[in-house]
PDB file of N, CA and C in Angstrom:
ATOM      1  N   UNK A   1      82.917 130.987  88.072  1.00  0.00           N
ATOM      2  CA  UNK A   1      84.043 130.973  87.167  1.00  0.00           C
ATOM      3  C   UNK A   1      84.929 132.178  87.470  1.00  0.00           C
ATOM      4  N   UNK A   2      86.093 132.034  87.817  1.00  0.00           N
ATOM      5  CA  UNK A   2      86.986 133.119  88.256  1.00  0.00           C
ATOM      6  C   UNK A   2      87.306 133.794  86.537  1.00  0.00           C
ATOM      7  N   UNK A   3      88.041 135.053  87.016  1.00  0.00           N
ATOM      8  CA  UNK A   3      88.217 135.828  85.363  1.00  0.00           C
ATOM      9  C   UNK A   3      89.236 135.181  85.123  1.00  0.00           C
ATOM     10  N   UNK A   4      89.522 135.520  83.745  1.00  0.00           N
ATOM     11  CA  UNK A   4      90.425 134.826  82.883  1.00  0.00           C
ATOM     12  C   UNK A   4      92.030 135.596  83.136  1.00  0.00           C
ATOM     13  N   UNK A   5      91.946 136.862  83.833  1.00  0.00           N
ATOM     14  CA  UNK A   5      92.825 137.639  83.741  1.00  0.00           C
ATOM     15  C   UNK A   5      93.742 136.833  85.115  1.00  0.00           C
ATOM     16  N   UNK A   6      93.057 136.001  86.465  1.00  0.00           N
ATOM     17  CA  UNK A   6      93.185 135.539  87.592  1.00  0.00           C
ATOM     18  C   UNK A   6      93.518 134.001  87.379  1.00  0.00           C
ATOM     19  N   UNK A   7      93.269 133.543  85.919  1.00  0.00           N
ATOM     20  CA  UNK A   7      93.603 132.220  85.803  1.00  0.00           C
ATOM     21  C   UNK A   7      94.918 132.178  84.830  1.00  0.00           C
ATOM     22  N   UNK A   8      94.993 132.857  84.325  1.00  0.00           N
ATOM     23  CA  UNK A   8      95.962 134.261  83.216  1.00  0.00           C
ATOM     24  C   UNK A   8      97.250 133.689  84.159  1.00  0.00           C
ATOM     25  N   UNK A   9      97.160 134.613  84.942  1.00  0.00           N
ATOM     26  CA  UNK A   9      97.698 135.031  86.295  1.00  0.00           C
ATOM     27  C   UNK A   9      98.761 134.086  87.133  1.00  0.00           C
ATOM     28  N   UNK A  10      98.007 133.136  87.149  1.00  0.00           N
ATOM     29  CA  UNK A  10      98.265 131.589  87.958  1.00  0.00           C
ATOM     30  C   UNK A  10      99.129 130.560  86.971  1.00  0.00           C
ATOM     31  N   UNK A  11      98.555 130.716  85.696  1.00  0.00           N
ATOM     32  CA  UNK A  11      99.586 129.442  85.293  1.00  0.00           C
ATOM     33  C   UNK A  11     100.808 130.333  84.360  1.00  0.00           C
ATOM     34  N   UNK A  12     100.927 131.741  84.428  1.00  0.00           N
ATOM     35  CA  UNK A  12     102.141 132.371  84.123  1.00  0.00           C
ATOM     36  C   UNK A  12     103.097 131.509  85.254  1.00  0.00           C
ATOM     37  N   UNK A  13     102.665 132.164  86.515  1.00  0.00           N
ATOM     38  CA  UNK A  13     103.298 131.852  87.533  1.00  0.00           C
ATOM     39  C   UNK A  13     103.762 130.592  87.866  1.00  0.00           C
ATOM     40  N   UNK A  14     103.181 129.482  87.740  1.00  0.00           N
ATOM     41  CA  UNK A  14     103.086 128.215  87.381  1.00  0.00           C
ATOM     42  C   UNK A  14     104.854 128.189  86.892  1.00  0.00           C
ATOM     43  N   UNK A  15     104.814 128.334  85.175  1.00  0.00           N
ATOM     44  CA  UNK A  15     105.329 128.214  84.373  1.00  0.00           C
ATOM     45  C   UNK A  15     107.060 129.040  85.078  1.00  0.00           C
ATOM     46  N   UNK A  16     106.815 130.147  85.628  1.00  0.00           N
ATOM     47  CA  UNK A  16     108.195 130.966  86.535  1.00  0.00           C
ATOM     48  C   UNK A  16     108.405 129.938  87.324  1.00  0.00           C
ATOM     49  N   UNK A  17     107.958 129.110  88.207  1.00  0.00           N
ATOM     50  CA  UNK A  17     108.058 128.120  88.990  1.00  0.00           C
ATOM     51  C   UNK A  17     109.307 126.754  88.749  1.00  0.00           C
ATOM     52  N   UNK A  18     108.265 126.637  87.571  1.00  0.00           N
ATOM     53  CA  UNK A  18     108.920 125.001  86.926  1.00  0.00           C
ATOM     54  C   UNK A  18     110.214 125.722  86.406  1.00  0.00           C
ATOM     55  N   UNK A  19     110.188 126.984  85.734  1.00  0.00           N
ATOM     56  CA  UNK A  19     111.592 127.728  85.232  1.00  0.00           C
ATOM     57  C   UNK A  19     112.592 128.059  86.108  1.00  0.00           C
ATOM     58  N   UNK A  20     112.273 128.431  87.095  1.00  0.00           N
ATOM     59  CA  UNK A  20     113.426 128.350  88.514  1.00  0.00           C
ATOM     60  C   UNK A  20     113.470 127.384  89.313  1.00  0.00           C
ATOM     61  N   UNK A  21     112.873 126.567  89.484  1.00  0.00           N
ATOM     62  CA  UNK A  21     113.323 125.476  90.363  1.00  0.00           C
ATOM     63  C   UNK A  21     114.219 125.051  90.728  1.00  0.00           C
ATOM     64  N   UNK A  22     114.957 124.685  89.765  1.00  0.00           N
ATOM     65  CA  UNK A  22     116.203 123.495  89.965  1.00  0.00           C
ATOM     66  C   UNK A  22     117.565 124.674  90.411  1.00  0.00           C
ATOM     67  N   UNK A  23     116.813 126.384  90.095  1.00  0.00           N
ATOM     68  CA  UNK A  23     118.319 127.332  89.945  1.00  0.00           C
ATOM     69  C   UNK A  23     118.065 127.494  91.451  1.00  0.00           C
ATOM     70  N   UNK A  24     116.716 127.735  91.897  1.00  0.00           N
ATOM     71  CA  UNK A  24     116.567 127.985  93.524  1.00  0.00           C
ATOM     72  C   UNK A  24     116.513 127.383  94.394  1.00  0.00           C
ATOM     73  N   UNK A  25     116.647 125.997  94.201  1.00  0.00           N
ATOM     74  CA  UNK A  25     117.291 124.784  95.130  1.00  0.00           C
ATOM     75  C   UNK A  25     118.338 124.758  95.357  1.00  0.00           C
ATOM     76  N   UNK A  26     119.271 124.975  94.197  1.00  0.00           N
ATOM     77  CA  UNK A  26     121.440 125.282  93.792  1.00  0.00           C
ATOM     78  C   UNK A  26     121.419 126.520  95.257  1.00  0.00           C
ATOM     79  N   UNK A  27     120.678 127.457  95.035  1.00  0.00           N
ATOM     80  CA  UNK A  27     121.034 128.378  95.894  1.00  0.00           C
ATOM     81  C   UNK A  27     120.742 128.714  97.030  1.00  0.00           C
ATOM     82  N   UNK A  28     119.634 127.621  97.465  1.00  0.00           N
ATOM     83  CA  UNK A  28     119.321 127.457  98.924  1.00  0.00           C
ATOM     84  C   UNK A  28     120.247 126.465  99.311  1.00  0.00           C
ATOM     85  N   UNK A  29     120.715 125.477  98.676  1.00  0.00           N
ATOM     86  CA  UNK A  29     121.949 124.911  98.792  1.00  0.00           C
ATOM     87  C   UNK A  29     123.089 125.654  99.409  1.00  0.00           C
ATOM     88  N   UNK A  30     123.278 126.070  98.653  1.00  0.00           N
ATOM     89  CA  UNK A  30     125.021 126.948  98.660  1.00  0.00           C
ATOM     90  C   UNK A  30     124.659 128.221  99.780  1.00  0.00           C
ATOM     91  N   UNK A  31     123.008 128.402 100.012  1.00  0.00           N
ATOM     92  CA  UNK A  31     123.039 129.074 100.837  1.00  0.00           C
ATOM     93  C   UNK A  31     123.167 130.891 100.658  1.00  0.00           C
ATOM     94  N   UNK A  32     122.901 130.936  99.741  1.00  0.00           N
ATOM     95  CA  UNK A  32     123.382 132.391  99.171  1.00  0.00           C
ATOM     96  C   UNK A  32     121.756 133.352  99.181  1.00  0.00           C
ATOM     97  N   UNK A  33     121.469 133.454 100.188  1.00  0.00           N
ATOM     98  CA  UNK A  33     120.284 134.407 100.248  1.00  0.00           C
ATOM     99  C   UNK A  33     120.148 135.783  99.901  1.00  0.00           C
ATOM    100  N   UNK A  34     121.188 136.519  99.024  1.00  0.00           N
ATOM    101  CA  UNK A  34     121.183 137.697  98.295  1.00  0.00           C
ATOM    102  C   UNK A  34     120.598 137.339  96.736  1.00  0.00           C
ATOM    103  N   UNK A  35     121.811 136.214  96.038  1.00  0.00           N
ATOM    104  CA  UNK A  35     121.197 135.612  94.914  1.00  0.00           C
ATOM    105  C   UNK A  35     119.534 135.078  94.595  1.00  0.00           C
ATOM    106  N   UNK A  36     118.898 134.631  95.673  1.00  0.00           N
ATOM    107  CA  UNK A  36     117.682 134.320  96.035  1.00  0.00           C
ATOM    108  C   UNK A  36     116.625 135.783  95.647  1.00  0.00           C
ATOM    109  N   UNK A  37     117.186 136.472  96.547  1.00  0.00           N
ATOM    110  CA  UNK A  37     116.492 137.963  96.140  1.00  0.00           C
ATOM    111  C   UNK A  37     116.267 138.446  95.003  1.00  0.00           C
ATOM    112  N   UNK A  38     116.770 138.336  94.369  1.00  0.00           N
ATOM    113  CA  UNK A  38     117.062 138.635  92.930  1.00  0.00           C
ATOM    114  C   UNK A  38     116.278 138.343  92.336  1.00  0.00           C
ATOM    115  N   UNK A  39     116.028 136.731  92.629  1.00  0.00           N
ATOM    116  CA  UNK A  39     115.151 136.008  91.519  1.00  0.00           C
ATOM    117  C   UNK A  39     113.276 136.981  91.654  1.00  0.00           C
ATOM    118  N   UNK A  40     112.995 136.105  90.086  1.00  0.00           N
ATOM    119  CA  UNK A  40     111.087 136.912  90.648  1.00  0.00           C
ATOM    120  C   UNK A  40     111.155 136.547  91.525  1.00  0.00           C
ATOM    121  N   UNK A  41     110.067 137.458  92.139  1.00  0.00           N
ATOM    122  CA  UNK A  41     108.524 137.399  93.514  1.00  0.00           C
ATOM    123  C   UNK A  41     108.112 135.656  92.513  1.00  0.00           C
ATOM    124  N   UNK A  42     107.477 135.603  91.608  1.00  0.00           N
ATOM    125  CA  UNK A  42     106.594 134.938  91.068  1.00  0.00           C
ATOM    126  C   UNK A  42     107.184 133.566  90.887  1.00  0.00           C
ATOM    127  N   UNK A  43     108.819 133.698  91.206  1.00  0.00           N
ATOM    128  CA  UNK A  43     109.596 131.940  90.961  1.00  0.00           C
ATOM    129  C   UNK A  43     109.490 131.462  92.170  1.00  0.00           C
ATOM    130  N   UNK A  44     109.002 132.039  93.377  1.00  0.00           N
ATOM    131  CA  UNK A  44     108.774 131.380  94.527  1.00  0.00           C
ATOM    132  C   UNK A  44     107.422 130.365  94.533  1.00  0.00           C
ATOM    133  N   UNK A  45     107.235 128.841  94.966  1.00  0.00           N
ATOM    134  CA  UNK A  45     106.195 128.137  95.003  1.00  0.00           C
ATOM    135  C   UNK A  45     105.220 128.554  96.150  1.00  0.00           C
ATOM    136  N   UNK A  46     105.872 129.751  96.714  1.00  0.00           N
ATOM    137  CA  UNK A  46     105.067 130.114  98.044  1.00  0.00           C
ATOM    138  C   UNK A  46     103.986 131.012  97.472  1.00  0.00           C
ATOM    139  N   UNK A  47     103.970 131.468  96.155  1.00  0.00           N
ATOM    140  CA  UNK A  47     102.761 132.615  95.768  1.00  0.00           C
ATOM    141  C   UNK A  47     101.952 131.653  94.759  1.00  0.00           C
ATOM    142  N   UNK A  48     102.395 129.955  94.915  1.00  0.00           N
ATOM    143  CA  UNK A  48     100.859 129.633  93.880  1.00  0.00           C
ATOM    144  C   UNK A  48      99.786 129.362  94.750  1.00  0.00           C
ATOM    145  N   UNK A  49      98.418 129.633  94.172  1.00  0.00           N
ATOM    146  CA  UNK A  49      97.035 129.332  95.218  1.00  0.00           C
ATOM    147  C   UNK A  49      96.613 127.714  94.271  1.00  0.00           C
ATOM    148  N   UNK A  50      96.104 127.035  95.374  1.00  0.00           N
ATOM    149  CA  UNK A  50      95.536 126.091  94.475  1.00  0.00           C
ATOM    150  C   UNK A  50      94.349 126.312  93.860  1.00  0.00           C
ATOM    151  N   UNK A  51      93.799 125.744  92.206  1.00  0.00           N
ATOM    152  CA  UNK A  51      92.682 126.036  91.753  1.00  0.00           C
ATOM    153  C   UNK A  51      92.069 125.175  91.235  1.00  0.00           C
ATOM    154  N   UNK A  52      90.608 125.107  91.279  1.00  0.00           N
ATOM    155  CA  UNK A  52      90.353 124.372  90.472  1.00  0.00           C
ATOM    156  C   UNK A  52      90.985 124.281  89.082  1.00  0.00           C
ATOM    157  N   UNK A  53      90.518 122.984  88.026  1.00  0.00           N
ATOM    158  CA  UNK A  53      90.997 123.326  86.769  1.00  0.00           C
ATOM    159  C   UNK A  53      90.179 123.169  86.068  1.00  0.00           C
ATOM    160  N   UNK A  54      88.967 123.213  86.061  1.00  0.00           N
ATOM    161  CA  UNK A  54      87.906 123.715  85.154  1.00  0.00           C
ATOM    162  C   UNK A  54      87.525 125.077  85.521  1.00  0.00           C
ATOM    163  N   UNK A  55      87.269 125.608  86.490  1.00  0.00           N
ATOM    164  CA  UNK A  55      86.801 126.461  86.928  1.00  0.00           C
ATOM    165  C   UNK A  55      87.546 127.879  87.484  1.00  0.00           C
ATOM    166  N   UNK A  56      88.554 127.367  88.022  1.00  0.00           N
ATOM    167  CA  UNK A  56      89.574 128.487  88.380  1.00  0.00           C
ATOM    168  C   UNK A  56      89.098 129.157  89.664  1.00  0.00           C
ATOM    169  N   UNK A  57      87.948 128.221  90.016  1.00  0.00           N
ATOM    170  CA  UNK A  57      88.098 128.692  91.540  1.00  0.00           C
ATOM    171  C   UNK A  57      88.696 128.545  92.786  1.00  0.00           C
ATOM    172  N   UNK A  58      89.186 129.488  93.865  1.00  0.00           N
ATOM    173  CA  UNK A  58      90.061 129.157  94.352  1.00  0.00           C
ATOM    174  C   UNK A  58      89.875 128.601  95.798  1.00  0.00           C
ATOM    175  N   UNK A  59      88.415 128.922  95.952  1.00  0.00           N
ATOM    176  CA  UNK A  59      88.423 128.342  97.795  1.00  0.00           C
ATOM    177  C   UNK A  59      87.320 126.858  97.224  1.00  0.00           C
ATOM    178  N   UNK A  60      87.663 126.018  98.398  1.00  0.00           N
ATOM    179  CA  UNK A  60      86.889 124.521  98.017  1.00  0.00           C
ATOM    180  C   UNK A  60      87.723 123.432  97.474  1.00  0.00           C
ATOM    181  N   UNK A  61      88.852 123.982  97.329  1.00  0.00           N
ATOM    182  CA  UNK A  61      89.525 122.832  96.356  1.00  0.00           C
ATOM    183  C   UNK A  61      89.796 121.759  96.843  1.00  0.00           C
ATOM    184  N   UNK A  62      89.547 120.788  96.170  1.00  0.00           N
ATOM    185  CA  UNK A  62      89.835 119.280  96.552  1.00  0.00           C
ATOM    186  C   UNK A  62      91.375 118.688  96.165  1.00  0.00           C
ATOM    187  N   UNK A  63      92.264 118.668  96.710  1.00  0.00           N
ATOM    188  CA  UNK A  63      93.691 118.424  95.947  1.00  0.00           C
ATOM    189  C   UNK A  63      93.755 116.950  95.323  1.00  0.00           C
ATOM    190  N   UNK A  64      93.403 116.199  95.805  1.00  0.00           N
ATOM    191  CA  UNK A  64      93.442 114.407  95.466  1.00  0.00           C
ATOM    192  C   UNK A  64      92.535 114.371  94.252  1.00  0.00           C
ATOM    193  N   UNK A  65      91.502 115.545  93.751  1.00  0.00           N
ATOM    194  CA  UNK A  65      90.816 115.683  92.492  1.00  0.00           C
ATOM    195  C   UNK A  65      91.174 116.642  91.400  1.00  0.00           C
ATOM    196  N   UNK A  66      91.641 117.937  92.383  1.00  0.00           N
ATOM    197  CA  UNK A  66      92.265 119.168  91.060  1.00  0.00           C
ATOM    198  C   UNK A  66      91.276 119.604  90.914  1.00  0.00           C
ATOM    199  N   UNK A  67      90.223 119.521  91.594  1.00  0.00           N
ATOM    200  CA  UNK A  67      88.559 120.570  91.427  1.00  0.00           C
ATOM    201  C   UNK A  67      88.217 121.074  92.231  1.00  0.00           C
ATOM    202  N   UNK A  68      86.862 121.810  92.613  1.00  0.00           N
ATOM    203  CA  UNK A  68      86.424 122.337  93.594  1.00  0.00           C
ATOM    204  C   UNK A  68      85.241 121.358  93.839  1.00  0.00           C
ATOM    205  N   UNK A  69      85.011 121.887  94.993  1.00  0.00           N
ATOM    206  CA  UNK A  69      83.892 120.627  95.850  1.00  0.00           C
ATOM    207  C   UNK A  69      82.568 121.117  94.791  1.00  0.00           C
ATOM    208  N   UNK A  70      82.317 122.098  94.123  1.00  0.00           N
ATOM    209  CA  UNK A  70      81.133 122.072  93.627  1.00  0.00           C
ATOM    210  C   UNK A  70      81.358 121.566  91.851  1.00  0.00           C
ATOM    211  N   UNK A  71      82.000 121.144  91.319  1.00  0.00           N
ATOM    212  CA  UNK A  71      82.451 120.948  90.240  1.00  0.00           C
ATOM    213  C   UNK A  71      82.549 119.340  90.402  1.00  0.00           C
ATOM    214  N   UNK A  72      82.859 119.019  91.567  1.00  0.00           N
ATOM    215  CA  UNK A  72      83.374 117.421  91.770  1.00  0.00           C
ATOM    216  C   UNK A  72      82.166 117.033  92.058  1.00  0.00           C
ATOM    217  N   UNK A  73      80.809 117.605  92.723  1.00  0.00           N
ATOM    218  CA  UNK A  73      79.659 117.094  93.076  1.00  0.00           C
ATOM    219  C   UNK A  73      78.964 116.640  91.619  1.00  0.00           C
ATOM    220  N   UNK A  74      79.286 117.831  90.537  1.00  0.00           N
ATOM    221  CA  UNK A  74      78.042 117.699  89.786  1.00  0.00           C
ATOM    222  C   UNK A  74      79.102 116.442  88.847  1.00  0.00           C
ATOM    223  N   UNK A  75      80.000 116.540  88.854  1.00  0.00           N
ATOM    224  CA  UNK A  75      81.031 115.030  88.243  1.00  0.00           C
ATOM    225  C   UNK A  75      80.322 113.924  88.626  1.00  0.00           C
ATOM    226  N   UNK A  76      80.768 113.576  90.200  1.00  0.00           N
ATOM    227  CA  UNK A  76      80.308 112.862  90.770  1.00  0.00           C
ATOM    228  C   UNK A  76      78.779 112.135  90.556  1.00  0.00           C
ATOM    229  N   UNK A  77      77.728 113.144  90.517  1.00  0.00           N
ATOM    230  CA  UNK A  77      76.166 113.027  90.530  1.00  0.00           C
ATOM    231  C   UNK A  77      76.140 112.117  88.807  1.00  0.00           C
ATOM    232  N   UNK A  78      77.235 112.580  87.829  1.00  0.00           N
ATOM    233  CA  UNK A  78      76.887 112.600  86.359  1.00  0.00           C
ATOM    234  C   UNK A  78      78.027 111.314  86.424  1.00  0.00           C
ATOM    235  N   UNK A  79      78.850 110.557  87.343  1.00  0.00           N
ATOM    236  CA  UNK A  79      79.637 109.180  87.026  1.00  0.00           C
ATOM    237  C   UNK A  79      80.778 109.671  86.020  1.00  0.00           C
ATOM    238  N   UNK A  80      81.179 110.764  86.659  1.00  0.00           N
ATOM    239  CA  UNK A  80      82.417 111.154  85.139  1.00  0.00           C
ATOM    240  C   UNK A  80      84.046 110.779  86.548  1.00  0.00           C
ATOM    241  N   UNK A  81      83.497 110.566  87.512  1.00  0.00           N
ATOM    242  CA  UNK A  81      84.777 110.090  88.398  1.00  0.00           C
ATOM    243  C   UNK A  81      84.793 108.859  88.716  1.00  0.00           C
ATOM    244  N   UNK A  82      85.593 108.123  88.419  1.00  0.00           N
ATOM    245  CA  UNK A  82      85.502 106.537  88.971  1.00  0.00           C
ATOM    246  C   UNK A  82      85.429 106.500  90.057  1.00  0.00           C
ATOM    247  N   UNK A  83      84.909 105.397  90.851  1.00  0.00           N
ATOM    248  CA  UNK A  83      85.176 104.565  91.867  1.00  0.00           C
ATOM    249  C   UNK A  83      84.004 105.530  93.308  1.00  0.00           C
ATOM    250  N   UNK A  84      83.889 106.665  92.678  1.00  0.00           N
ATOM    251  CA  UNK A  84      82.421 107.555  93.584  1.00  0.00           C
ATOM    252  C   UNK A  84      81.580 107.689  93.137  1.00  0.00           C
ATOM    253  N   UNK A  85      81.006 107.472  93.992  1.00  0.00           N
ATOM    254  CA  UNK A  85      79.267 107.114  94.080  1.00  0.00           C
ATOM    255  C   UNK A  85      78.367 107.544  95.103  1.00  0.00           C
ATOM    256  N   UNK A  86      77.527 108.477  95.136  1.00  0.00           N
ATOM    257  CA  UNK A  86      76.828 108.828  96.121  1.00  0.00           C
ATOM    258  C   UNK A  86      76.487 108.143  96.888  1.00  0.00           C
ATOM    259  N   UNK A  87      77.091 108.404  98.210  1.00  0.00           N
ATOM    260  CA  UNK A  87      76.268 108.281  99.573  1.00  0.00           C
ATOM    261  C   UNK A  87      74.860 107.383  99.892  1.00  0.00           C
ATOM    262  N   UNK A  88      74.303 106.251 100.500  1.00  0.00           N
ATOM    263  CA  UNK A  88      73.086 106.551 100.596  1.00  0.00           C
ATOM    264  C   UNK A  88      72.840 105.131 101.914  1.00  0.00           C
ATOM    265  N   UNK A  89      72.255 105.939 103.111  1.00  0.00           N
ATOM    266  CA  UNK A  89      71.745 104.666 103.861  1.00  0.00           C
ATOM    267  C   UNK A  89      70.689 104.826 104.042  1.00  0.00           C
TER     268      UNK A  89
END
């Protein structure tokens, strides 16, 4: 379980993201790379990490699930994901 201060962290950033978007597209548009500067470090989509979302861990992640490979196993093992099913020949 990552700290709370690191998951804290991530969906602030998140949230700067979805809040600049549409202003930092206008200005990669128009091309104005001083105005760009300006904006946060943190409105750039280049500083989010992907995470799990139960867990908040950050290496393992499965993107097509939104978990980490060890979170999706014990899902998986317990039938809380449709359509997977363990392995077996």
């Amino acid at each position: 379980m990552a700290k709370t201060s690191v998951i804290a962290r991530q969906t602030k950033r998140e949230k700067l993201v979805a809040t600049y978007a549409a202003k930092r597209k206008a200005l990669k548009e128009a091309g104005d790379y001083a105005a760009l500067d300006k904006l946060p470090r943190n409105a750039s989509p280049v500083r989010l990490k992907n995470r799990c979302k139960l867990t908040g861990r950050p290496k393992g992640y499965m993107g097509k699930f939104g978990v980490c490979r060890n979170v999706f196993r014990e899902m998986a093992s317990a039938g809380k994901i449709p359509g997977v099913t363990k392995a077996s020949w």
